[in-house]
C-alpha atoms as a PDB file:
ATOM      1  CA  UNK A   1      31.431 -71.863  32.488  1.00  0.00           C
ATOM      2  CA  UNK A   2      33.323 -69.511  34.777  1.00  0.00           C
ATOM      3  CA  UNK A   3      31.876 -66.335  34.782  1.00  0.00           C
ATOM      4  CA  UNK A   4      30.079 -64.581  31.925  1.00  0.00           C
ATOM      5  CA  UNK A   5      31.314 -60.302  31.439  1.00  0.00           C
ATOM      6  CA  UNK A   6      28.549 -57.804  31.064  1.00  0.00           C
ATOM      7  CA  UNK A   7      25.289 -58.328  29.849  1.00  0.00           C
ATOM      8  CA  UNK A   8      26.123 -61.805  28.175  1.00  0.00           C
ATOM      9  CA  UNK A   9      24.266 -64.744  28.986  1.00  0.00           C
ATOM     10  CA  UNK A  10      24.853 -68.534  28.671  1.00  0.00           C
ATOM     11  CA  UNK A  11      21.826 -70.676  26.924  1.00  0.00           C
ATOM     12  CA  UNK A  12      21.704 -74.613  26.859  1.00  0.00           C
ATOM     13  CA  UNK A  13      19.858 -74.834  23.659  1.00  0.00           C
ATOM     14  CA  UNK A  14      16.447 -77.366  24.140  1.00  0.00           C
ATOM     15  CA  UNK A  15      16.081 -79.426  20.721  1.00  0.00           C
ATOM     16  CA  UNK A  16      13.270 -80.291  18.855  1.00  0.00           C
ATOM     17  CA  UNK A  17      11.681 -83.729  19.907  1.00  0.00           C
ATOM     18  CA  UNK A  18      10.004 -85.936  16.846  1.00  0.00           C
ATOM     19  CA  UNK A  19       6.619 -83.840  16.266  1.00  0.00           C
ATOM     20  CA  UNK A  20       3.407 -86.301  16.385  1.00  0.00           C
ATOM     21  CA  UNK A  21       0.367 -85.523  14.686  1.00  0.00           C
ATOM     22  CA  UNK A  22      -3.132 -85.693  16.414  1.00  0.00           C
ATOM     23  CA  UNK A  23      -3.577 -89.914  15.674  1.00  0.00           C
ATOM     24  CA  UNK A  24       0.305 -90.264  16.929  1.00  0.00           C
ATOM     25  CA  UNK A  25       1.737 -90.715  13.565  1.00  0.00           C
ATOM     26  CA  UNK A  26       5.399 -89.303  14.137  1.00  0.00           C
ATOM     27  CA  UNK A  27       6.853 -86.829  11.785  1.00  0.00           C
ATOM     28  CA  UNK A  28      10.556 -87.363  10.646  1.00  0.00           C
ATOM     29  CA  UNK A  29      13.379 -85.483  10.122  1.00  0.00           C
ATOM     30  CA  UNK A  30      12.751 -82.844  13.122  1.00  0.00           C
ATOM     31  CA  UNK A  31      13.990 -84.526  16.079  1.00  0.00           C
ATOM     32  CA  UNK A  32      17.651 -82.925  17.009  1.00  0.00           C
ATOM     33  CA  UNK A  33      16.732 -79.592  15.265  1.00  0.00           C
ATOM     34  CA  UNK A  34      17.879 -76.690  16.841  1.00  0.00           C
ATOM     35  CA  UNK A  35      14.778 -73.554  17.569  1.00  0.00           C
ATOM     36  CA  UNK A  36      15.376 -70.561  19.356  1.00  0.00           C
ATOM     37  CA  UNK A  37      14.390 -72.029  22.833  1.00  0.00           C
ATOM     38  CA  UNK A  38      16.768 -72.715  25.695  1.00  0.00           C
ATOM     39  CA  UNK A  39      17.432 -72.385  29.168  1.00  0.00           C
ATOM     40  CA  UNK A  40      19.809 -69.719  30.922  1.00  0.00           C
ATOM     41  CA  UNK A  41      22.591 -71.590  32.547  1.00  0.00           C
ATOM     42  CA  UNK A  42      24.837 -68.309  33.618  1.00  0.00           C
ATOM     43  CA  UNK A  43      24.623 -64.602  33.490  1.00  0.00           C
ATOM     44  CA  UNK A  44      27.002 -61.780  33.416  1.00  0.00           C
ATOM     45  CA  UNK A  45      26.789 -58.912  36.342  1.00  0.00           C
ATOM     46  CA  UNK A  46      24.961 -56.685  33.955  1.00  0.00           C
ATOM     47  CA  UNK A  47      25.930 -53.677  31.411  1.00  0.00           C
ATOM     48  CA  UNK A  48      28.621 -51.175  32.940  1.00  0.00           C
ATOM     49  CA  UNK A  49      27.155 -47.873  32.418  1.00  0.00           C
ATOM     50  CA  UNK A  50      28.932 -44.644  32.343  1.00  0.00           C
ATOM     51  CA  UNK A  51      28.556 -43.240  35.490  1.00  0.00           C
ATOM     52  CA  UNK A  52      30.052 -46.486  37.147  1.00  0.00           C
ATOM     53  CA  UNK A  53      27.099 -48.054  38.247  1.00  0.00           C
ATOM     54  CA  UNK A  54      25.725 -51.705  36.738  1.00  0.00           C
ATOM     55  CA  UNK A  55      22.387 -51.789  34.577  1.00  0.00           C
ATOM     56  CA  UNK A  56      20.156 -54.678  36.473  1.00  0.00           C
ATOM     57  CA  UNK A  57      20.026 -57.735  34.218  1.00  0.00           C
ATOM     58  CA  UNK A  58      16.110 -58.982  33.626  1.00  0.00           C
ATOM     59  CA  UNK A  59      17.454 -62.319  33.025  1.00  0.00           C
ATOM     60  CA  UNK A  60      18.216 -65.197  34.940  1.00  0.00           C
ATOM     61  CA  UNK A  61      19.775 -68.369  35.354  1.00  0.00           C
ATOM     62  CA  UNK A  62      17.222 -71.126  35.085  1.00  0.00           C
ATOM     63  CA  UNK A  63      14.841 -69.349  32.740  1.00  0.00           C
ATOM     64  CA  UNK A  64      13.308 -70.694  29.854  1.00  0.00           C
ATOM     65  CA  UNK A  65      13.639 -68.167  26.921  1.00  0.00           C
ATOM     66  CA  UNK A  66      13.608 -67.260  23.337  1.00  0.00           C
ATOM     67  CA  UNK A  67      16.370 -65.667  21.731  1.00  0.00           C
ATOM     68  CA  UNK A  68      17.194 -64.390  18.157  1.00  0.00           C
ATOM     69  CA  UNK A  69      17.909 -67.068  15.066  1.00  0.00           C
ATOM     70  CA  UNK A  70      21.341 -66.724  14.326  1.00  0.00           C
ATOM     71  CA  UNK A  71      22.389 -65.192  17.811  1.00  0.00           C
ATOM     72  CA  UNK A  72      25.518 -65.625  20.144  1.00  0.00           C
ATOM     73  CA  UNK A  73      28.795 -68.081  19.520  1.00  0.00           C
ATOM     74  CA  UNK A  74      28.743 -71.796  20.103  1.00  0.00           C
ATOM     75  CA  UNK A  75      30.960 -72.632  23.012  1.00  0.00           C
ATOM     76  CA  UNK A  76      31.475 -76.097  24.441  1.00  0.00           C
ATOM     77  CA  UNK A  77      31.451 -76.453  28.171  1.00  0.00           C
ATOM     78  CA  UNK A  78      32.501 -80.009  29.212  1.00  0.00           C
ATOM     79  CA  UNK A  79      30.523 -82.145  27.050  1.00  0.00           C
ATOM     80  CA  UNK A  80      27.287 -79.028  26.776  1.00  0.00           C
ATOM     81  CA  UNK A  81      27.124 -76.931  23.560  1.00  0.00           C
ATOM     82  CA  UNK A  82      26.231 -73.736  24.783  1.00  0.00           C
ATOM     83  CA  UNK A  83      24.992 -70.185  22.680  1.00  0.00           C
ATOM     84  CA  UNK A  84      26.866 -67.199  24.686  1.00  0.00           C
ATOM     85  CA  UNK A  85      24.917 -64.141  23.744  1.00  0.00           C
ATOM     86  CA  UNK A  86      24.127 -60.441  24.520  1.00  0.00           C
ATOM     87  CA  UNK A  87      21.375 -60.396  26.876  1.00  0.00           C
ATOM     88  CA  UNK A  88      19.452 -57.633  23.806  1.00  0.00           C
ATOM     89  CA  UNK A  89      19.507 -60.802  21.818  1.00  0.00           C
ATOM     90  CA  UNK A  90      17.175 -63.002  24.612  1.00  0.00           C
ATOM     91  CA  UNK A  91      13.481 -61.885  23.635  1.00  0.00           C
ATOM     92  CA  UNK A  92      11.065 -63.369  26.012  1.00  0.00           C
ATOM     93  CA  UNK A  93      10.743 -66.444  28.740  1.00  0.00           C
ATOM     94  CA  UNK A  94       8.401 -68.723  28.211  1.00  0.00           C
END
C-alpha cells in the first residue's frame, strides 16, 4: 500500500485458528473464519479539519485492534487481503 488519505487505516485481518476444547478435542469448521481482529499495517495523516490543521490519529501501524463487523473495502495488496477503513470504524487495541 502506498499511502492511505485521511483518517483511513489499513488492517491485515488475523483469522480464526481451529478452537480446542479443554481435553484438546479440536472443533471444526472455524479455522479460516474471519472476526473483527487485525493488525494496522498503514495509516492515513489524520482528518483535515477546517481551520487547516490535521486531527492527531490514535491509531497506529503495528497495533492489534478491533474494528466494526461489516467495516471498510477489501483491497488486495500483493498477495495480502487487506480491510481499508475509517479510523471511527477501529474500536479498541487489544
Amino acid at each position: 500500500m502506498k499511502q492511505l488519505f485521511g483518517n483511513n487505516v489499513a488492517i491485515e485481518p488475523i483469522l480464526e485458528e481451529n478452537d480446542k476444547t479443554v481435553g484438546g478435542i479440536v472443533i471444526p469448521g472455524k479455522k479460516g473464519q474471519q472476526r473483527q481482529l487485525g493488525k494496522v499495517v498503514a495509516v492515513g495523516k489524520g482528518l483535515l479539519l477546517n481551520n487547516g490543521e490535521r486531527a492527531p490519529m490514535d491509531i497506529e501501524v503495528g497495533m492489534t485492534v478491533i474494528y466494526r463487523q461489516y467495516a471498510g473495502i477489501q483491497v488486495l495488496d500483493g498477495e495480502k487481503k487487506l480491510l481499508v477503513m475509517s479510523a471511527k470504524d477501529v474500536i479498541a487495541e487489544v
